[in-house]
PDB file of N, CA and C in Angstrom:
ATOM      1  N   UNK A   1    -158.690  64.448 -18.480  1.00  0.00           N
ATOM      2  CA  UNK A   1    -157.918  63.792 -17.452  1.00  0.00           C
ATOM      3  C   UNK A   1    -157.714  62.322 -17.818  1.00  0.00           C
ATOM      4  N   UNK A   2    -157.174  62.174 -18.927  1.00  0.00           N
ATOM      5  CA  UNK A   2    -157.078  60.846 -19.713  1.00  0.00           C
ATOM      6  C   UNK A   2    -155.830  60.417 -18.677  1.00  0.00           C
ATOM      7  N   UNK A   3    -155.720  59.161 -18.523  1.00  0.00           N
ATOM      8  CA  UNK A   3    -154.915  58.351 -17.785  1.00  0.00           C
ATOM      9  C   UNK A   3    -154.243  57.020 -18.648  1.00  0.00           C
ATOM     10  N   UNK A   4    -152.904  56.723 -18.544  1.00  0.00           N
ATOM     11  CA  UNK A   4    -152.738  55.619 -19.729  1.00  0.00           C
ATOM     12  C   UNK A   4    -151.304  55.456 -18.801  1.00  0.00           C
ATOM     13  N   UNK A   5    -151.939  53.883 -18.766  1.00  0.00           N
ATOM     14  CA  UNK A   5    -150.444  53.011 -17.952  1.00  0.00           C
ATOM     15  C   UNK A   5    -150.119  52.000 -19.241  1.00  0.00           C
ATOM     16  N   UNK A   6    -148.721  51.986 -19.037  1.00  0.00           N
ATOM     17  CA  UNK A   6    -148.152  51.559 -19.585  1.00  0.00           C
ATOM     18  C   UNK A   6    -147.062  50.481 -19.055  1.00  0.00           C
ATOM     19  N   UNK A   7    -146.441  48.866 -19.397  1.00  0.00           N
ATOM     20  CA  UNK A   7    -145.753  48.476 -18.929  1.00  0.00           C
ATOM     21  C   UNK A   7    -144.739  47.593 -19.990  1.00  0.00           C
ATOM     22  N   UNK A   8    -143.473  48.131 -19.812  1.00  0.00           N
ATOM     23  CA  UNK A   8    -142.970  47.380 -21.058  1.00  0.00           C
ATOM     24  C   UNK A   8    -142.014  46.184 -20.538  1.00  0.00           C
ATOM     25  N   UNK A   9    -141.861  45.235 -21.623  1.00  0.00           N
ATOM     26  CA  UNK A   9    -141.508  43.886 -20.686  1.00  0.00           C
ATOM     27  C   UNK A   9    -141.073  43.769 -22.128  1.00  0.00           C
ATOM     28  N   UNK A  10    -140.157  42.329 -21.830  1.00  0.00           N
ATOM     29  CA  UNK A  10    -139.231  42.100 -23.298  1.00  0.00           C
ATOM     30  C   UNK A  10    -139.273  40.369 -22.851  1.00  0.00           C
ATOM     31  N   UNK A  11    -139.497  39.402 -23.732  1.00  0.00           N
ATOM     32  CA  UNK A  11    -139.397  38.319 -23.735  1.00  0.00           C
ATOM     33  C   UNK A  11    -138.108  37.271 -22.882  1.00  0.00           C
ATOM     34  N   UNK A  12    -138.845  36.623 -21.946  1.00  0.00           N
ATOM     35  CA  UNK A  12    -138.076  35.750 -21.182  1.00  0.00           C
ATOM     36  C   UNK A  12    -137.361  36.473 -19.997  1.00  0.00           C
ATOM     37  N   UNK A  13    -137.790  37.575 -19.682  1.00  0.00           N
ATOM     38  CA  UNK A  13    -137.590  38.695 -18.696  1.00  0.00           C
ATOM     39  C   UNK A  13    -138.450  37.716 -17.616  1.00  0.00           C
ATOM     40  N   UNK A  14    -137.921  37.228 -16.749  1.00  0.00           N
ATOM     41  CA  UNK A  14    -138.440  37.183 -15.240  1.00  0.00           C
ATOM     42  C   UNK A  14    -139.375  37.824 -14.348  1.00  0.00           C
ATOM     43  N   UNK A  15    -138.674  38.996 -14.255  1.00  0.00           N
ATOM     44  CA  UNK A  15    -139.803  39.798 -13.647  1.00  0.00           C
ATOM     45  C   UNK A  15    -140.750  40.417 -14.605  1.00  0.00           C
ATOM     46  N   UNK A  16    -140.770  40.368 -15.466  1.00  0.00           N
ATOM     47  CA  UNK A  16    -142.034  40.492 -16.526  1.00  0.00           C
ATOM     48  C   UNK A  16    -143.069  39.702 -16.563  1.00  0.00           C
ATOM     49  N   UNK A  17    -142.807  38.550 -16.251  1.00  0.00           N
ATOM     50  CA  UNK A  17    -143.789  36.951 -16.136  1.00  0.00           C
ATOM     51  C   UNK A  17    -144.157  37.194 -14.934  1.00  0.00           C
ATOM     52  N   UNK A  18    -143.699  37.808 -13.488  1.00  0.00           N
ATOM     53  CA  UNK A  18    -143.985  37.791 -12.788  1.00  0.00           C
ATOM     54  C   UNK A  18    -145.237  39.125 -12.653  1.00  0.00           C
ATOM     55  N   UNK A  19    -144.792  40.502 -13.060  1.00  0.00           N
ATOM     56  CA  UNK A  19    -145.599  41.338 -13.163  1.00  0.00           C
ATOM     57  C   UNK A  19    -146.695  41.423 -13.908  1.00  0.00           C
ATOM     58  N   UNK A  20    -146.892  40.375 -14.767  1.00  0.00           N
ATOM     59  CA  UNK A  20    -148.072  40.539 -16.155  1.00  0.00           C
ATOM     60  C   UNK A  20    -149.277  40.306 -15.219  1.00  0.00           C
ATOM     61  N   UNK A  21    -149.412  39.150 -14.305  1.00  0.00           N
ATOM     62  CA  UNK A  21    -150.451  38.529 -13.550  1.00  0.00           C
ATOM     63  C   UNK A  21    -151.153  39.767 -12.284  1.00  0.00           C
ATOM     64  N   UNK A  22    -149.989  40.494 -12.104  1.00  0.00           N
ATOM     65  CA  UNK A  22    -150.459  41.894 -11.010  1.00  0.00           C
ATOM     66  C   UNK A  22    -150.865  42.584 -12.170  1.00  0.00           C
ATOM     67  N   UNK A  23    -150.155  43.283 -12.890  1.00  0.00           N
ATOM     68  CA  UNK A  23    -151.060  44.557 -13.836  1.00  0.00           C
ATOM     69  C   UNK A  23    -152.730  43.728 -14.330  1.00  0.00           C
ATOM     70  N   UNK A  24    -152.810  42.604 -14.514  1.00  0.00           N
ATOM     71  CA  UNK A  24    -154.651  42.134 -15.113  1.00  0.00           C
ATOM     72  C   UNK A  24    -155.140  42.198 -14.158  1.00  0.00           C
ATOM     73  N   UNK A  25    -154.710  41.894 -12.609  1.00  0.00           N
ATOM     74  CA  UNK A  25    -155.272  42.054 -11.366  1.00  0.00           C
ATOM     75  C   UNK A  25    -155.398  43.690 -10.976  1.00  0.00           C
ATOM     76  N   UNK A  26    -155.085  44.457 -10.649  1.00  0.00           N
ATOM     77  CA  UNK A  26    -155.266  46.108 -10.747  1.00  0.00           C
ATOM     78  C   UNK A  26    -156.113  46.301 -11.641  1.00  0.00           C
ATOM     79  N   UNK A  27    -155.541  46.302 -12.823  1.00  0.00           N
ATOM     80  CA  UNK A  27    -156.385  46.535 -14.308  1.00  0.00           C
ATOM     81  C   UNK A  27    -157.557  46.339 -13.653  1.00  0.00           C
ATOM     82  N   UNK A  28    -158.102  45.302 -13.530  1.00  0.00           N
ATOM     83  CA  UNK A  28    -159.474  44.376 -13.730  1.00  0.00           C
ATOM     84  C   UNK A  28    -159.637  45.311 -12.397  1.00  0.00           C
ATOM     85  N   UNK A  29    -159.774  45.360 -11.186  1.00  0.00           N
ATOM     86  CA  UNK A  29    -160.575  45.929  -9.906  1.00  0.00           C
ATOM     87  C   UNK A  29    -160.399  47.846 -10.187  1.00  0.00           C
ATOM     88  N   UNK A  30    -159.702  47.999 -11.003  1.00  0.00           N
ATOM     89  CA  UNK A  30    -159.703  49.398 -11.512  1.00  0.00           C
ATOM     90  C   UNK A  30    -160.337  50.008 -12.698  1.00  0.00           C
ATOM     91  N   UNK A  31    -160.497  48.666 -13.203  1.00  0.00           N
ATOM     92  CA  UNK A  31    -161.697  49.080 -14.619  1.00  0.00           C
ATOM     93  C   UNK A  31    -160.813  50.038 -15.144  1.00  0.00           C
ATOM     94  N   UNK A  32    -159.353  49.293 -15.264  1.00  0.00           N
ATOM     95  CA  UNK A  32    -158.302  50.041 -16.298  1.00  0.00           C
ATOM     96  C   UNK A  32    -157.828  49.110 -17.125  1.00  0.00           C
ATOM     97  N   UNK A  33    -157.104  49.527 -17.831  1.00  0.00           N
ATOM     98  CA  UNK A  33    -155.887  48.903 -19.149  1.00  0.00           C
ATOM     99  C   UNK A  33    -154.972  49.271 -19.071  1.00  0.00           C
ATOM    100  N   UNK A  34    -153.662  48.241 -18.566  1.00  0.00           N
ATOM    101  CA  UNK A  34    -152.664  48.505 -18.661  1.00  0.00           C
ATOM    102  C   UNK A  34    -152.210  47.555 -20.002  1.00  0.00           C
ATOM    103  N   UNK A  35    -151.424  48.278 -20.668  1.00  0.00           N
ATOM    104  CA  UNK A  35    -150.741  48.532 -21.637  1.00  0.00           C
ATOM    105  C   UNK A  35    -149.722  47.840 -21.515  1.00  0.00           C
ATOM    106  N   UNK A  36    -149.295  46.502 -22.320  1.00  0.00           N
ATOM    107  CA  UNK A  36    -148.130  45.665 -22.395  1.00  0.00           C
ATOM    108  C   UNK A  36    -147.454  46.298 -23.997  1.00  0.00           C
ATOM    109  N   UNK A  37    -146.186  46.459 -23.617  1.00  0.00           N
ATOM    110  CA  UNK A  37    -145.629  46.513 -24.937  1.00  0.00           C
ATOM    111  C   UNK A  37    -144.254  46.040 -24.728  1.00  0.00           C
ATOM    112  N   UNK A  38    -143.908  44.978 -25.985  1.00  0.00           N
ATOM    113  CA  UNK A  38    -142.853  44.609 -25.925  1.00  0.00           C
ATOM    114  C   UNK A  38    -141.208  46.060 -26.003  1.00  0.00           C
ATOM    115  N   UNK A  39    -140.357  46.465 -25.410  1.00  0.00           N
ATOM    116  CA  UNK A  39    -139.893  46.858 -25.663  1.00  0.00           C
ATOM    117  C   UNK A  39    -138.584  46.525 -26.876  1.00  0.00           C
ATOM    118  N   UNK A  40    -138.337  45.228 -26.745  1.00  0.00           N
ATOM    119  CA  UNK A  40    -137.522  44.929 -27.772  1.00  0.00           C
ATOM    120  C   UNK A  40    -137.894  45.064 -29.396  1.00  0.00           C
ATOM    121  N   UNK A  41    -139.010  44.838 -29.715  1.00  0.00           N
ATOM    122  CA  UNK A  41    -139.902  44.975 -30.829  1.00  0.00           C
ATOM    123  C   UNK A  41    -140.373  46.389 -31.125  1.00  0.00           C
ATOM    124  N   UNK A  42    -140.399  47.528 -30.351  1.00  0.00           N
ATOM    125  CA  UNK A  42    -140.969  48.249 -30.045  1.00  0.00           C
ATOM    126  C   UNK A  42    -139.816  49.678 -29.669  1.00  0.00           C
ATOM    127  N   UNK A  43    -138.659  49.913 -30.316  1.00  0.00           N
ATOM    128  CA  UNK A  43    -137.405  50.355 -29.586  1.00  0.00           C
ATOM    129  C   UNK A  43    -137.169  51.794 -29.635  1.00  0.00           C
ATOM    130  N   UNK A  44    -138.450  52.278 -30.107  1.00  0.00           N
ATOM    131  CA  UNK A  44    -138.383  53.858 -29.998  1.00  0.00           C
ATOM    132  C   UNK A  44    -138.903  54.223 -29.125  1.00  0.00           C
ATOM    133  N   UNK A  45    -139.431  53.251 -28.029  1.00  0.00           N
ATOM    134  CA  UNK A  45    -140.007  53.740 -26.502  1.00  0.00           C
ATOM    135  C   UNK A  45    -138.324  53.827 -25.787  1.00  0.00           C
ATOM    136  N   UNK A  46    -137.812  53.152 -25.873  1.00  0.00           N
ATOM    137  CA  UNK A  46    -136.034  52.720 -25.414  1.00  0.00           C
ATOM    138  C   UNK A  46    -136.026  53.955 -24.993  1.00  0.00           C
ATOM    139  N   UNK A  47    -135.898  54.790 -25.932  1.00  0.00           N
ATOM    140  CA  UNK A  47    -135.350  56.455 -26.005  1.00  0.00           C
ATOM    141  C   UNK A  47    -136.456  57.311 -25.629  1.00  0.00           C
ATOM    142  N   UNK A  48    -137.608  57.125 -25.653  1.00  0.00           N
ATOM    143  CA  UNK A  48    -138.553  57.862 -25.731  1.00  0.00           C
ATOM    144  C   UNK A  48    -138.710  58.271 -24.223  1.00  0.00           C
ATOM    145  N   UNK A  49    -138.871  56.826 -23.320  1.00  0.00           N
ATOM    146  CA  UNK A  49    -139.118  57.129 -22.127  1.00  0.00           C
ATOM    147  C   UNK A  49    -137.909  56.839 -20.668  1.00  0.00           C
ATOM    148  N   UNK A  50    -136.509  56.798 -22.102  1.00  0.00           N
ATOM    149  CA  UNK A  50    -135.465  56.454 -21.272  1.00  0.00           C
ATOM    150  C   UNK A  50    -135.229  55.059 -20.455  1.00  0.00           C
ATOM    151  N   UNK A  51    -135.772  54.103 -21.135  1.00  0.00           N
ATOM    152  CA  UNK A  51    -135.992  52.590 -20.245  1.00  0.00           C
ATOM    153  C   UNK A  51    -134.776  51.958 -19.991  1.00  0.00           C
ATOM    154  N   UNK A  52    -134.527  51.132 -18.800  1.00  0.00           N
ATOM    155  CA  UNK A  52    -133.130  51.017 -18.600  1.00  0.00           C
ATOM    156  C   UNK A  52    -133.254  49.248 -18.219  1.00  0.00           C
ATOM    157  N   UNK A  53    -134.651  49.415 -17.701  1.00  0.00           N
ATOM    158  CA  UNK A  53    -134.712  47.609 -17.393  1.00  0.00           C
ATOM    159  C   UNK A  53    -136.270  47.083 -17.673  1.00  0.00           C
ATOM    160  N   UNK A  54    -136.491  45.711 -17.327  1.00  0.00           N
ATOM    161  CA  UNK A  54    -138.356  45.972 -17.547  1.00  0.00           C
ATOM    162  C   UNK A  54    -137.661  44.497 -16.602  1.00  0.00           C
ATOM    163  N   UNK A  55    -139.659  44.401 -16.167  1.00  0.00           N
ATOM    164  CA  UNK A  55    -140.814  45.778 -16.486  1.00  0.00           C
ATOM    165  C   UNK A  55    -140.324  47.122 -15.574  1.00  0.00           C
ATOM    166  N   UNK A  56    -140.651  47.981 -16.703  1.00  0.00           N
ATOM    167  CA  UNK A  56    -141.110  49.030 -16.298  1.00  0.00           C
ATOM    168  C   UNK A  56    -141.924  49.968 -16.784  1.00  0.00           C
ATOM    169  N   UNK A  57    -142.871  50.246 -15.280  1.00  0.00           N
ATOM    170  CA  UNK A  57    -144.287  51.121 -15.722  1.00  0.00           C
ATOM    171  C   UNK A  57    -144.403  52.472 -15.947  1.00  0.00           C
ATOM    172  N   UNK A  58    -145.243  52.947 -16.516  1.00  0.00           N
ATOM    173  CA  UNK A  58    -145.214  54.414 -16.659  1.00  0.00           C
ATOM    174  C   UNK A  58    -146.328  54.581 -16.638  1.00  0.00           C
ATOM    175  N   UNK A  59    -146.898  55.911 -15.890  1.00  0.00           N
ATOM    176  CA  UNK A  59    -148.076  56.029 -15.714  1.00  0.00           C
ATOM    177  C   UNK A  59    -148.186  57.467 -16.779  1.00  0.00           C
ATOM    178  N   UNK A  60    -148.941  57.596 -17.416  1.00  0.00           N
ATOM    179  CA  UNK A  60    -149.047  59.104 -17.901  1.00  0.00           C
ATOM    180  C   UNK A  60    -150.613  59.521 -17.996  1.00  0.00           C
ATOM    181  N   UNK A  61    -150.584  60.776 -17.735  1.00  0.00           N
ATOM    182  CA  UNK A  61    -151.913  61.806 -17.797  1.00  0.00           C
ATOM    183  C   UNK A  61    -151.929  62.804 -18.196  1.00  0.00           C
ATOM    184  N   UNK A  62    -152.843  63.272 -18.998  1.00  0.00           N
ATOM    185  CA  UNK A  62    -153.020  64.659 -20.072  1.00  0.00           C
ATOM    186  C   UNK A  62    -151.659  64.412 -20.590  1.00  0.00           C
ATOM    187  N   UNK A  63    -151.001  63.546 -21.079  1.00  0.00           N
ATOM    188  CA  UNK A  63    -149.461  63.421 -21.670  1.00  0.00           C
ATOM    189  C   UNK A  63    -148.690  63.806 -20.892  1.00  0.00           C
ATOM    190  N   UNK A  64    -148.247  63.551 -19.520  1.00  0.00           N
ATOM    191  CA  UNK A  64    -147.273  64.102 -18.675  1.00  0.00           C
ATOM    192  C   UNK A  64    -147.052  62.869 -18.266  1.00  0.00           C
ATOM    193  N   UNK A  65    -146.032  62.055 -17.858  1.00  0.00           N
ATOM    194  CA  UNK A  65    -144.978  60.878 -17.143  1.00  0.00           C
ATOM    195  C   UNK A  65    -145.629  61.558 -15.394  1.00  0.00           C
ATOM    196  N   UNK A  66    -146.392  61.086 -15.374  1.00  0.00           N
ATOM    197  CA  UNK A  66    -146.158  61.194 -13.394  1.00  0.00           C
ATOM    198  C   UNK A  66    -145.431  60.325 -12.730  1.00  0.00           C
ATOM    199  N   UNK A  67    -145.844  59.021 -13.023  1.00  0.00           N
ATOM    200  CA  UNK A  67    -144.972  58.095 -12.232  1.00  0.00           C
ATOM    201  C   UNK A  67    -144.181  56.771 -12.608  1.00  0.00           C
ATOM    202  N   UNK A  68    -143.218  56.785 -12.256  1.00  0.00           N
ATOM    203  CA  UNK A  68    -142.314  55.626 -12.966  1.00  0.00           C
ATOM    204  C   UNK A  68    -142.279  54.433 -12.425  1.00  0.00           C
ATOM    205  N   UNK A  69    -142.312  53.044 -12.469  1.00  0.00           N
ATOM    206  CA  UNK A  69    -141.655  52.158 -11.533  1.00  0.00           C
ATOM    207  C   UNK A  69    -140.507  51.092 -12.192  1.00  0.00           C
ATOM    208  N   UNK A  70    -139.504  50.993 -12.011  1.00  0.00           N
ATOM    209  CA  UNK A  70    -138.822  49.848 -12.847  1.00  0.00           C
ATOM    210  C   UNK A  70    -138.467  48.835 -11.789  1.00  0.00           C
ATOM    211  N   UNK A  71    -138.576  47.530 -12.041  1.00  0.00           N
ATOM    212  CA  UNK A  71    -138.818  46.152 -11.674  1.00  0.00           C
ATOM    213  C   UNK A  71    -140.227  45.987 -11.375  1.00  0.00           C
ATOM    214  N   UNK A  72    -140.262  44.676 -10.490  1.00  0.00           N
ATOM    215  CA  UNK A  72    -141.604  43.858 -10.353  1.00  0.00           C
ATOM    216  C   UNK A  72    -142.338  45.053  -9.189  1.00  0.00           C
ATOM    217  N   UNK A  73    -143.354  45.708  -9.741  1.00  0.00           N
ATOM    218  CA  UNK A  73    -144.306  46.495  -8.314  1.00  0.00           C
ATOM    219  C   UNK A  73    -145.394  45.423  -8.045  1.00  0.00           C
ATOM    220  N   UNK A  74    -145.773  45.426  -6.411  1.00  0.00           N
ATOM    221  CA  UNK A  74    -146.123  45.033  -5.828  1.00  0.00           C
ATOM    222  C   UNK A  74    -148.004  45.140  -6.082  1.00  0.00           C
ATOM    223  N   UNK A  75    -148.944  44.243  -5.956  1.00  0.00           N
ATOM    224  CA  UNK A  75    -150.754  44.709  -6.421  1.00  0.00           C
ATOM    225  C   UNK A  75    -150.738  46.032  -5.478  1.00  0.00           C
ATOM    226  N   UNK A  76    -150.287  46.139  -4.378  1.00  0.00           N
ATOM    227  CA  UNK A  76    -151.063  46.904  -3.368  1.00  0.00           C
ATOM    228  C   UNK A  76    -150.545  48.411  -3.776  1.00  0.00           C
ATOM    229  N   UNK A  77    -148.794  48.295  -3.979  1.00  0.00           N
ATOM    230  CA  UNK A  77    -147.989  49.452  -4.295  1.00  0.00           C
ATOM    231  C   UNK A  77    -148.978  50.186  -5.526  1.00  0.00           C
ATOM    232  N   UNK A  78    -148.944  49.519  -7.036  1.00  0.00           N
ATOM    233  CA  UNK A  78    -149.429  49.863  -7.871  1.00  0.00           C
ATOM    234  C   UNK A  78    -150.954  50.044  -7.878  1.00  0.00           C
ATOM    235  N   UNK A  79    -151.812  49.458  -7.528  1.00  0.00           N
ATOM    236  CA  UNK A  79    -152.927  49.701  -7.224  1.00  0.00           C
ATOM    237  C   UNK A  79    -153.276  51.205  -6.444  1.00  0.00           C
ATOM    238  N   UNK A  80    -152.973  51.697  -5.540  1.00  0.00           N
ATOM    239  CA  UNK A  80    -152.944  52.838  -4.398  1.00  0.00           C
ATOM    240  C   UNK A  80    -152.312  53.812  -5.530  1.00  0.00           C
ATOM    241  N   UNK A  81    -151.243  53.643  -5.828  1.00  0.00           N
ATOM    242  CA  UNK A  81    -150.515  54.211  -6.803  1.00  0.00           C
ATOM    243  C   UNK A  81    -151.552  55.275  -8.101  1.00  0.00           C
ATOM    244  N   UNK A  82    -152.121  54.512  -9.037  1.00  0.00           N
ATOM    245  CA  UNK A  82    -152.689  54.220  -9.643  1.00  0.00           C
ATOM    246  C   UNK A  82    -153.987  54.878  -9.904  1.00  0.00           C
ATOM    247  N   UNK A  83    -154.804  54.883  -8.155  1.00  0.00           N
ATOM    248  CA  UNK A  83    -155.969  55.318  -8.213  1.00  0.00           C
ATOM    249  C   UNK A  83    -155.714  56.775  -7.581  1.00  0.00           C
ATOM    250  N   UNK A  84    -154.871  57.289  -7.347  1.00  0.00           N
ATOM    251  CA  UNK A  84    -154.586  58.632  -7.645  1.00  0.00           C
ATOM    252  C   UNK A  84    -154.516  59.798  -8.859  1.00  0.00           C
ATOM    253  N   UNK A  85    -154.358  58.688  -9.894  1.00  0.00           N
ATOM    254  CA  UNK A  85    -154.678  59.674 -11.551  1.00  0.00           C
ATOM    255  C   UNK A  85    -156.161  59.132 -11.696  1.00  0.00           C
ATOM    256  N   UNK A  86    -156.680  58.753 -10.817  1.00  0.00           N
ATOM    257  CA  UNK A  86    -157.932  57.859 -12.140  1.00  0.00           C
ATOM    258  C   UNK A  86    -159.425  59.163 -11.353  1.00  0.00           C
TER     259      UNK A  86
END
């Protein structure tokens, strides 16, 4: 029941600067790792997971996409969110 969040953000993105400071906050009271990856550097996620804007998160378990979010999610949204795969 492996769990792996993921959030991809691309340089000078707005709401990326804004979301980095919520995912270490979750992370950290969830005794998780969320996963920054640049998507611009990084462009076979583009296609992989169909990305259309960032940030956007992806939650996956046993390798399945459960849940998506694209723009800035909220600590409380993602958090609640979150501790449903864990």
């Amino acid at each position: 029941m492996a769990v792996r969040v993921i959030c991809f953000s691309q340089p000078g993105c707005m709401g990326c600067m804004e979301q980095t400071p919520i995912n270490l906050e979750v992370g950290k009271i969830l005794k998780l790792e969320i996963e920054e990856i640049d998507a611009v550097k990084n462009p076979q996620y583009i296609q992989e997971f169909h990305l259309k804007v960032t940030p956007t998160i992806i939650v996956i378990r046993d390798g399945e996409v459960k849940e998506r979010f694209e723009g800035v999610v909220q600590r409380e949204q993602l958090e609640s969110t979150l501790k449903k795969y864990l």
